[in-house]
Protein backbone atom coordinates (compact mmCIF):
# COMPACT_ATOMS: atom_id res chain seq x y z
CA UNK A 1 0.00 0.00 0.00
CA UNK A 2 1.26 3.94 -1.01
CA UNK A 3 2.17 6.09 2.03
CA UNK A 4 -0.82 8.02 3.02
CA UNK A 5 -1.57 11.53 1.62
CA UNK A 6 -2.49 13.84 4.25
CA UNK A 7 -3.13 17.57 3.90
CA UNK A 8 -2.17 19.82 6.81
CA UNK A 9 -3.68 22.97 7.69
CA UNK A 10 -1.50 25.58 8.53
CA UNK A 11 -4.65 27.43 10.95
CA UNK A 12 -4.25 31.03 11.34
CA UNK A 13 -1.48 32.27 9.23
CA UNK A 14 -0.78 34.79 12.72
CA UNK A 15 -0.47 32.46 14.85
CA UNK A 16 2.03 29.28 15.81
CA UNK A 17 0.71 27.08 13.05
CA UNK A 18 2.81 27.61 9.97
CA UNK A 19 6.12 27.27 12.81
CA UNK A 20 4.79 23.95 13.62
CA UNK A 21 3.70 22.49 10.34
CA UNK A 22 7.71 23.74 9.19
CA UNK A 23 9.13 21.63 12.15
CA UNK A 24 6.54 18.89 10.87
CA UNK A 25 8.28 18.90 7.39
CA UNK A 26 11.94 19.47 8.65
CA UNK A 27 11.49 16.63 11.05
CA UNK A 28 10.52 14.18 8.90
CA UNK A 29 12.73 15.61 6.19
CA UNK A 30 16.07 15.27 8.14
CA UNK A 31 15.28 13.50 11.44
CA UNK A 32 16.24 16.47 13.07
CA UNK A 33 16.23 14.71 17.06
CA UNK A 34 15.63 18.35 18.47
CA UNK A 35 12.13 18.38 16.86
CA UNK A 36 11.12 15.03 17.63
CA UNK A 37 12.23 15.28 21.81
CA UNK A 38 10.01 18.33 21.80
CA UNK A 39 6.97 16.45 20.52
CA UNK A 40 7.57 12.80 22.10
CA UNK A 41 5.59 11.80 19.41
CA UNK A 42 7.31 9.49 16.57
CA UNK A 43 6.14 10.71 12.78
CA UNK A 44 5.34 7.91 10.72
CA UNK A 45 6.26 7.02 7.04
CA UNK A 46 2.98 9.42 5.32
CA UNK A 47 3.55 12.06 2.44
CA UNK A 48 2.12 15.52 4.35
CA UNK A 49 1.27 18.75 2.31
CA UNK A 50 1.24 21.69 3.90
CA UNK A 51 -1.23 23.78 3.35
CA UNK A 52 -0.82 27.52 4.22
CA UNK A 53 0.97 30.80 2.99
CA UNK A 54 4.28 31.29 3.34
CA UNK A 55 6.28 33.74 0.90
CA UNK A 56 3.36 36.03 2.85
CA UNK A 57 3.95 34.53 6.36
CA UNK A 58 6.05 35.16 9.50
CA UNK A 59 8.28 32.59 8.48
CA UNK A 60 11.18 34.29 7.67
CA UNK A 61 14.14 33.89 4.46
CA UNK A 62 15.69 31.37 7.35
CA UNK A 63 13.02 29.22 7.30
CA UNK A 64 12.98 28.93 3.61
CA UNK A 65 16.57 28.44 3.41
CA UNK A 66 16.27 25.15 5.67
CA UNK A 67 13.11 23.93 3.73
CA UNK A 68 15.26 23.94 0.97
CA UNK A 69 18.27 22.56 2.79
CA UNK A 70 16.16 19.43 3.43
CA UNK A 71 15.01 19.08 0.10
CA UNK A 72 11.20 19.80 0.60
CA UNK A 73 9.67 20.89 -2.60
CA UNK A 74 7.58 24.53 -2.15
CA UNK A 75 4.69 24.14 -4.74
CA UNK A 76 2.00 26.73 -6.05
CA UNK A 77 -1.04 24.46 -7.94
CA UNK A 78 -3.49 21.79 -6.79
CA UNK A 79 -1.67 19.89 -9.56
CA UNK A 80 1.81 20.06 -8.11
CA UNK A 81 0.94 18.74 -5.06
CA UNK A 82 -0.71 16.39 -6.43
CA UNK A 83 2.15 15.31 -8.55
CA UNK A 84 4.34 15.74 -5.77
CA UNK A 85 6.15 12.61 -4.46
CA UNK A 86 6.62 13.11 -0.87
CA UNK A 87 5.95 15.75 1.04
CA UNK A 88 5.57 19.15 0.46
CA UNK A 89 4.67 22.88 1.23
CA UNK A 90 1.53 24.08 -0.62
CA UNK A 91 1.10 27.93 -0.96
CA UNK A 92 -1.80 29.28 -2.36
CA UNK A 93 -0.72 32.84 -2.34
CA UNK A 94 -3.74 33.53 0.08
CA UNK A 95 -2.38 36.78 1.73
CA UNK A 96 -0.67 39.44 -0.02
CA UNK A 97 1.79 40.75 2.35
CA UNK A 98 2.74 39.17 6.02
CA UNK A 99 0.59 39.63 8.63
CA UNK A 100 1.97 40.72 12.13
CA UNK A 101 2.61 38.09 14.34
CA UNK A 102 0.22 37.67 17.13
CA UNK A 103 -2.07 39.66 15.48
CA UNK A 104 -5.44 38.32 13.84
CA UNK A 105 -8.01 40.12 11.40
CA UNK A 106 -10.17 39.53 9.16
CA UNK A 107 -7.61 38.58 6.86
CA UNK A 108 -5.73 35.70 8.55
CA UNK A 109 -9.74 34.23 8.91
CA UNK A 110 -10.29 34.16 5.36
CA UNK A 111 -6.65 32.76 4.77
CA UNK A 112 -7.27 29.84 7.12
CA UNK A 113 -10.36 29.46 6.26
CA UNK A 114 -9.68 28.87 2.55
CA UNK A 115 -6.70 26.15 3.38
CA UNK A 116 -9.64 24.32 4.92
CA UNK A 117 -11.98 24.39 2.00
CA UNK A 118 -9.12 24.47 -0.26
CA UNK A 119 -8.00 20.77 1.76
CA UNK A 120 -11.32 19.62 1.76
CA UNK A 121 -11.95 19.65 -1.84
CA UNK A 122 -8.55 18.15 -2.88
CA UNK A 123 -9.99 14.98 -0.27
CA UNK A 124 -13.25 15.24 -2.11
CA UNK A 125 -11.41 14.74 -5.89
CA UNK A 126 -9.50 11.80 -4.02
CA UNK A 127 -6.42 13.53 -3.88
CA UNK A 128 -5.77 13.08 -0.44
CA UNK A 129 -6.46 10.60 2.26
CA UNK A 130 -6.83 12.75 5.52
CA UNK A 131 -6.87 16.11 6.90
CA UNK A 132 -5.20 17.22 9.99
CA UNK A 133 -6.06 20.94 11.14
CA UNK A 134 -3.90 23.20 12.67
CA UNK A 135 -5.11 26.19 15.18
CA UNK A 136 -7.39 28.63 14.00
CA UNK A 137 -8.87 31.63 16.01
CA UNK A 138 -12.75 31.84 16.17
CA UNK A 139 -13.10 35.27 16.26
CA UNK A 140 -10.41 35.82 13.55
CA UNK A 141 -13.42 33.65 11.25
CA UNK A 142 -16.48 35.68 12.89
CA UNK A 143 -15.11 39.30 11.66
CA UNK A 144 -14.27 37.51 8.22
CA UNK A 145 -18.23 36.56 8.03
CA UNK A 146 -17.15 32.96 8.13
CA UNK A 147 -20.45 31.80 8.98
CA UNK A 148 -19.28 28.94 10.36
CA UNK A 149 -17.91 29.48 14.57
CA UNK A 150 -15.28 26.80 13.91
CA UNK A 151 -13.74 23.62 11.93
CA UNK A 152 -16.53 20.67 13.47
CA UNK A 153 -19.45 23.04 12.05
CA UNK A 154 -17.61 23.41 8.53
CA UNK A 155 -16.77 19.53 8.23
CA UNK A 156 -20.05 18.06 9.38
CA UNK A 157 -22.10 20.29 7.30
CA UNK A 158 -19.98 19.94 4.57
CA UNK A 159 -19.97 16.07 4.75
CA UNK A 160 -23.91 16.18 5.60
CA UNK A 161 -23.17 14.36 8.58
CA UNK A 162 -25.99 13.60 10.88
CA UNK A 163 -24.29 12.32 14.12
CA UNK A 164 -20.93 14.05 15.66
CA UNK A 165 -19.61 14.30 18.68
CA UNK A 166 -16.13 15.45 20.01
CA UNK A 167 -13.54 13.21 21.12
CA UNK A 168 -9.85 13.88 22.51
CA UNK A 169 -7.30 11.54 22.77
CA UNK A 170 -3.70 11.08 23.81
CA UNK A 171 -2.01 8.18 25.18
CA UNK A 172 -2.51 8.55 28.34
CA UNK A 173 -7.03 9.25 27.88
CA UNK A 174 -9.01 9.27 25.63
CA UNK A 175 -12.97 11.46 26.15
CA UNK A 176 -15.63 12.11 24.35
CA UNK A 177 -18.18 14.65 25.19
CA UNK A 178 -22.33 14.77 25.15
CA UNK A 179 -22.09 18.60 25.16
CA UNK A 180 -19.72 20.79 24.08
CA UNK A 181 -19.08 24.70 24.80
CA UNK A 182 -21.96 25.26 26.47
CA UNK A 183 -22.63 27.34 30.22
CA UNK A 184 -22.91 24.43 33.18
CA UNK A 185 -26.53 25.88 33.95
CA UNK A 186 -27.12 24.20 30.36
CA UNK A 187 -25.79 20.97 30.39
CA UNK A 188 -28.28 18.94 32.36
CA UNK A 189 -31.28 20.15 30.27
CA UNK A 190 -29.46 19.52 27.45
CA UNK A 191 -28.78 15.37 28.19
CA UNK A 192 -31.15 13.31 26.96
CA UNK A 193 -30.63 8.84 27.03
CA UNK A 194 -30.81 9.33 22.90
CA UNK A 195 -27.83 11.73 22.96
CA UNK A 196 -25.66 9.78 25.55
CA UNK A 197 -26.21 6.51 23.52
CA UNK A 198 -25.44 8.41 20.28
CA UNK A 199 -21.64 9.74 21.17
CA UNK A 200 -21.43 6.17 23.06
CA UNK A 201 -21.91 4.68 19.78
CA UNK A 202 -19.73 7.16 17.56
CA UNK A 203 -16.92 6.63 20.22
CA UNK A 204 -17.77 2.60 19.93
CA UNK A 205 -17.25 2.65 16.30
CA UNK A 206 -14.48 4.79 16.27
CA UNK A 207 -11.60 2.67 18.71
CA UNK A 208 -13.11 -0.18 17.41
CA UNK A 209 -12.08 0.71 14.05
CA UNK A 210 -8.53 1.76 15.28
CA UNK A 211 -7.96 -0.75 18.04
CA UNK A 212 -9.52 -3.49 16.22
CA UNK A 213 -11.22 -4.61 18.75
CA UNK A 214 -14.37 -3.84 20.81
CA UNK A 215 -13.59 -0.89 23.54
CA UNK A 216 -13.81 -0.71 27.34
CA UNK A 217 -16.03 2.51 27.35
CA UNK A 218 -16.88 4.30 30.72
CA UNK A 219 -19.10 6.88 30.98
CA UNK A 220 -19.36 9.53 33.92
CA UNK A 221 -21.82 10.95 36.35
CA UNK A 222 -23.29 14.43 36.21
CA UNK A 223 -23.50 15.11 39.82
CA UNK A 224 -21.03 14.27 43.00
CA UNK A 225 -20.96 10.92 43.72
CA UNK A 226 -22.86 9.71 40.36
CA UNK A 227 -26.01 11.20 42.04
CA UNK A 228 -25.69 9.05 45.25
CA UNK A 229 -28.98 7.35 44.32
CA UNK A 230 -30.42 10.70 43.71
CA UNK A 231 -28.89 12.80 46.67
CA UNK A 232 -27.22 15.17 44.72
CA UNK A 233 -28.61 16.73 41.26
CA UNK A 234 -32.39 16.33 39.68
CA UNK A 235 -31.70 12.33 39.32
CA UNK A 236 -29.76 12.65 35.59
CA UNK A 237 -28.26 9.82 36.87
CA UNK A 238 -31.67 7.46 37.15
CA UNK A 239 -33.61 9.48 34.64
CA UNK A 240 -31.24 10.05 31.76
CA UNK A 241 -27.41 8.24 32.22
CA UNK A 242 -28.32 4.92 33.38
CA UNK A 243 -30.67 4.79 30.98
CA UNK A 244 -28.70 5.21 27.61
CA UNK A 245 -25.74 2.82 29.29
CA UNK A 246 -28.70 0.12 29.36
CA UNK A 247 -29.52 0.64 25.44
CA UNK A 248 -25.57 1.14 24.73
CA UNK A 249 -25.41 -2.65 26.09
CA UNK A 250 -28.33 -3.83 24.28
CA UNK A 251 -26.02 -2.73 20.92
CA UNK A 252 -23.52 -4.66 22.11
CA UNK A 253 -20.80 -1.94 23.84
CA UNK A 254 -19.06 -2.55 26.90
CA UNK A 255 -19.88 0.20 29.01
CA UNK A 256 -19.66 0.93 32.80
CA UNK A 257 -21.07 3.45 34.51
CA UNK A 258 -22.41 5.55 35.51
CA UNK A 259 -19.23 6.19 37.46
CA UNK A 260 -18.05 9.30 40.20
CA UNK A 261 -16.82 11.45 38.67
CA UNK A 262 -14.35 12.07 41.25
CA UNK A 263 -12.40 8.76 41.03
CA UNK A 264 -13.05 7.55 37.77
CA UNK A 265 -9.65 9.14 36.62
CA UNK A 266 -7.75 7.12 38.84
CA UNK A 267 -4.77 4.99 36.95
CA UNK A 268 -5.87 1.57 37.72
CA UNK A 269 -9.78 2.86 36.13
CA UNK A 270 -7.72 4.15 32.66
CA UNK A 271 -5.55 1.20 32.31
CA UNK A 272 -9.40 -0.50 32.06
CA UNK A 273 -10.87 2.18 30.27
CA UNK A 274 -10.31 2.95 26.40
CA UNK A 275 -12.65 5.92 26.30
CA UNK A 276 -14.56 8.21 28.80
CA UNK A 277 -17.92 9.16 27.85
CA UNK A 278 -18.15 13.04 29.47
CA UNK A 279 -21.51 14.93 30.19
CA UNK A 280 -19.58 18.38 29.79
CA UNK A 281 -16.94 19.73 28.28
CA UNK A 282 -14.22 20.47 31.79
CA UNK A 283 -15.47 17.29 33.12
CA UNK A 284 -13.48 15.77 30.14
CA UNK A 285 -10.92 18.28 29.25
CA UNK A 286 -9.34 18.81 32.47
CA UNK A 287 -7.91 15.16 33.27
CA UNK A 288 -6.71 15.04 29.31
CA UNK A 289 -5.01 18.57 29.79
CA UNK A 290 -3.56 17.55 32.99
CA UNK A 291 -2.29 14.32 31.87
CA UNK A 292 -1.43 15.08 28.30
CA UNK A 293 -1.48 19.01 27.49
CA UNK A 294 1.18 18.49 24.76
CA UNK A 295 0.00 15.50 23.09
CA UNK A 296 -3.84 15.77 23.01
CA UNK A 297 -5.82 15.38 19.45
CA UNK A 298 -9.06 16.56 18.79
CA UNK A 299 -11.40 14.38 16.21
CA UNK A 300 -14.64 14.84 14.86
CA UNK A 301 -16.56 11.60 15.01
CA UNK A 302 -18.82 10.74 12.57
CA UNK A 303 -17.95 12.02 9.52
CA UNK A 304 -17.00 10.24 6.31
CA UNK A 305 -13.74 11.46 5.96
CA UNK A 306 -10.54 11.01 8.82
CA UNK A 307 -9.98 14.02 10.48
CA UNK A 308 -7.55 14.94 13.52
CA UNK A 309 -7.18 17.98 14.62
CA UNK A 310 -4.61 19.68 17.38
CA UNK A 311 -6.22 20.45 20.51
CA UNK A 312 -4.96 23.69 21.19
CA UNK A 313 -5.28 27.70 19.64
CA UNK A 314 -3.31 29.57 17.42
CA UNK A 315 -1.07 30.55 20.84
CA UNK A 316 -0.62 34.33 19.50
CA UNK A 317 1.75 34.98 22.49
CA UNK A 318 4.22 32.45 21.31
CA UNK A 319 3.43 33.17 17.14
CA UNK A 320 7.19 34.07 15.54
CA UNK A 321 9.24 32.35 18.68
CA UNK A 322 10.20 29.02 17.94
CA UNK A 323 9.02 27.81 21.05
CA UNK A 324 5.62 26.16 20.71
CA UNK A 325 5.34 22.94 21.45
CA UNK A 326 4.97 21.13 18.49
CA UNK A 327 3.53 17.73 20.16
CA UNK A 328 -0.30 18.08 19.77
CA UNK A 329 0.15 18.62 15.94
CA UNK A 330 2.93 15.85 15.35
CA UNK A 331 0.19 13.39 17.43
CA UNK A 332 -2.45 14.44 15.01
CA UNK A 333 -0.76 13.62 12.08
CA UNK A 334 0.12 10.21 14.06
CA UNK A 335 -3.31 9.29 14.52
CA UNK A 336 -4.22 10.18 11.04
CA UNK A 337 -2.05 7.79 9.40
CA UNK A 338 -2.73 5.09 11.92
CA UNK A 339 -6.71 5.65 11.49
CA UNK A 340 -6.14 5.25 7.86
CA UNK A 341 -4.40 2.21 8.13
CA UNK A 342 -6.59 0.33 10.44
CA UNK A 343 -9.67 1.31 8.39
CA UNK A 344 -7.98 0.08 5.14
CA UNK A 345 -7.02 -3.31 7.27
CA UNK A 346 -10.30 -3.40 8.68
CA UNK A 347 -12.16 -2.93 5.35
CA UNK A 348 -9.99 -5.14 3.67
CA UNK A 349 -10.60 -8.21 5.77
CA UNK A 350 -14.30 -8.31 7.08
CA UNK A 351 -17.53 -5.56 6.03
CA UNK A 352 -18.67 -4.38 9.02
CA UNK A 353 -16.46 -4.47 12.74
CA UNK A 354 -19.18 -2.42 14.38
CA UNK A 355 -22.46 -3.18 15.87
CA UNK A 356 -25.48 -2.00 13.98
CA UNK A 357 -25.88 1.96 13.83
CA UNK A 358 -28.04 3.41 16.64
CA UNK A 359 -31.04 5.01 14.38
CA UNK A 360 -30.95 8.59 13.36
CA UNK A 361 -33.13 10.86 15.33
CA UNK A 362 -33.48 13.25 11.78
């Protein structure tokens, strides 16, 4: 089988992104061990094409010198990188002049905007086998009039999807969450048993399409305690959570829960546990942050296409320094090419690895 294609997004053309996605190419390029110990994350054998500006950029003539130092072409046409063997940079000429770093507008939106559509339909003509993200900045996109308030928004409506959910991962956790960026004073209103079983079963088929295997999921209380048999909270433990666990066993998941919140962190609970299923957004993020700041990825389940994403902003503070951290993108592109390849395997040797799809509620 051909390496794996995979477009990279350089994210906000202000920000840390285009640094990163250079170290990307120069570490893979020359094996530069500097790169790799800051990332602690191993690149594997993939051809990645850059996607951003960068004769308009705040990568400087250095830069440029040392992507041609390492031999990594700098193309201009969807057609080039096509054609292009290995990797590659691809700039579209986006921006006409630099922009300052640390310093968004509506101008870096509508750059990094565009080297998201621009990716998506070069995976859409088949030219590419998976798109990693880098960092945007939502507000840079909302004075641009990008209608959309992020990247999930733009790739499930653009794929038509009908079921998503977020999920983060790293080595050390993995969670996905029932509700996103919403207020606390929300989030119990907003569970429901269809919507818990639904990101149960997106997470489900997701690690069991990468592990290969059926997953150990877990999924969390809402209130102290899990409730304490309805103690603490309105009873979202009884009315709503134990409820969906009970249907995500009738499809055939392994699921505990639902489990205090408190302890269910623990080591000995995550060497059992492939997946946390969150009710809220810090419930899930904090333990991944603490345990894996550097290395977390962010994917969009259930859409069509692969799609990893880093789990982390544009940094402005640190745009032009050298000194992000370039782990969370360098994990991305990890888990890209290692999603691929177990869903080639996985088509390749039986049709379906998943139990049956819960029904849409559309």
């Amino acid at each position: 089988m051909n390496s794996p294609r995979i477009l990279v997004t350089t994210g906000d053309p202000a920000g840390v992104g285009p640094q990163l996605c250079l170290d990307l190419l120069l570490a893979q390029a020359t094996g530069d061990s500097e790169l790799r110990d800051r990332s602690d994350v191993s690149l594997p054998h993939a051809r990645f094409v850059v996607v951003g500006d960068f004769a308009a950029s705040i990568l400087g003539p250095d830069d440029r010198s040392a992507l041609v130092r390492a031999g990594i072409p700098m193309v201009s046409t969807a057609e080039a990188a096509r054609d292009c063997p290995g990797s590659c940079w691809w700039d579209p000429h986006t921006l006409a002049a630099p922009p300052a770093p640390g310093v968004i507008s509506a101008e870096t939106g509508r750059a990094s905007f565009g080297y998201v559509v621009t990716a998506m339909e070069q995976l859409e003509q088949g030219d590419a086998d998976a798109i990693v993200t880098g960092p945007i900045h939502k507000h840079a996109w909302q004075i641009a009039g990008i209608e959309y308030p992020g990247h999930t928004e733009f790739f499930v409506e653009r794929c038509g999807a009908e079921r998503h959910a977020m999920l983060l991962t790293s080595p050390e956790i993995t969670c996905a969450l029932v509700t996103t960026h919403v207020g606390l004073a929300e989030v119990s209103r907003l569970l429901t048993p269809d919507r818990i079983v639904e990101v149960i079963d997106l997470t489900g088929r997701f690690l069991s399409e990468l592990l290969g295997r059926a997953p150990r999921l877990a999924v969390l209380g809402l209130n102290p305690h899990a409730g304490e048999e309805g103690r603490f909270g309105h009873g979202e433990e009884e009315r709503v959570i134990s409820p969906a666990i009970e249907t995500a066993r009738s499809l055939g998941w392994s699921v505990d829960g639902p489990l205090p919140p408190d302890t269910a962190f623990l080591l000995e609970r995550r060497r059992c546990t492939d997946a946390y299923i969150c009710m809220y957004h810090d419930q899930g993020l904090i333990p991944l942050k603490t345990l894996a700041f550097d290395r977390g990825v962010n994917v969009t389940l259930g859409l069509p296409i692969i799609r990893t994403s880093v789990d982390h902003g544009p940094a402005l503070d640190l745009a032009g320094t050298h000194r992000a951290s370039t782990g969370s993108l360098f994990a991305a592109c990890e888990l890209a090419v290692r999603w691929f390849t177990s869903r080639n395997q996985s088509r390749s040797s039986r049709s379906d690895p998943c139990p049956p799809a819960v029904p849409s509620r559309h």
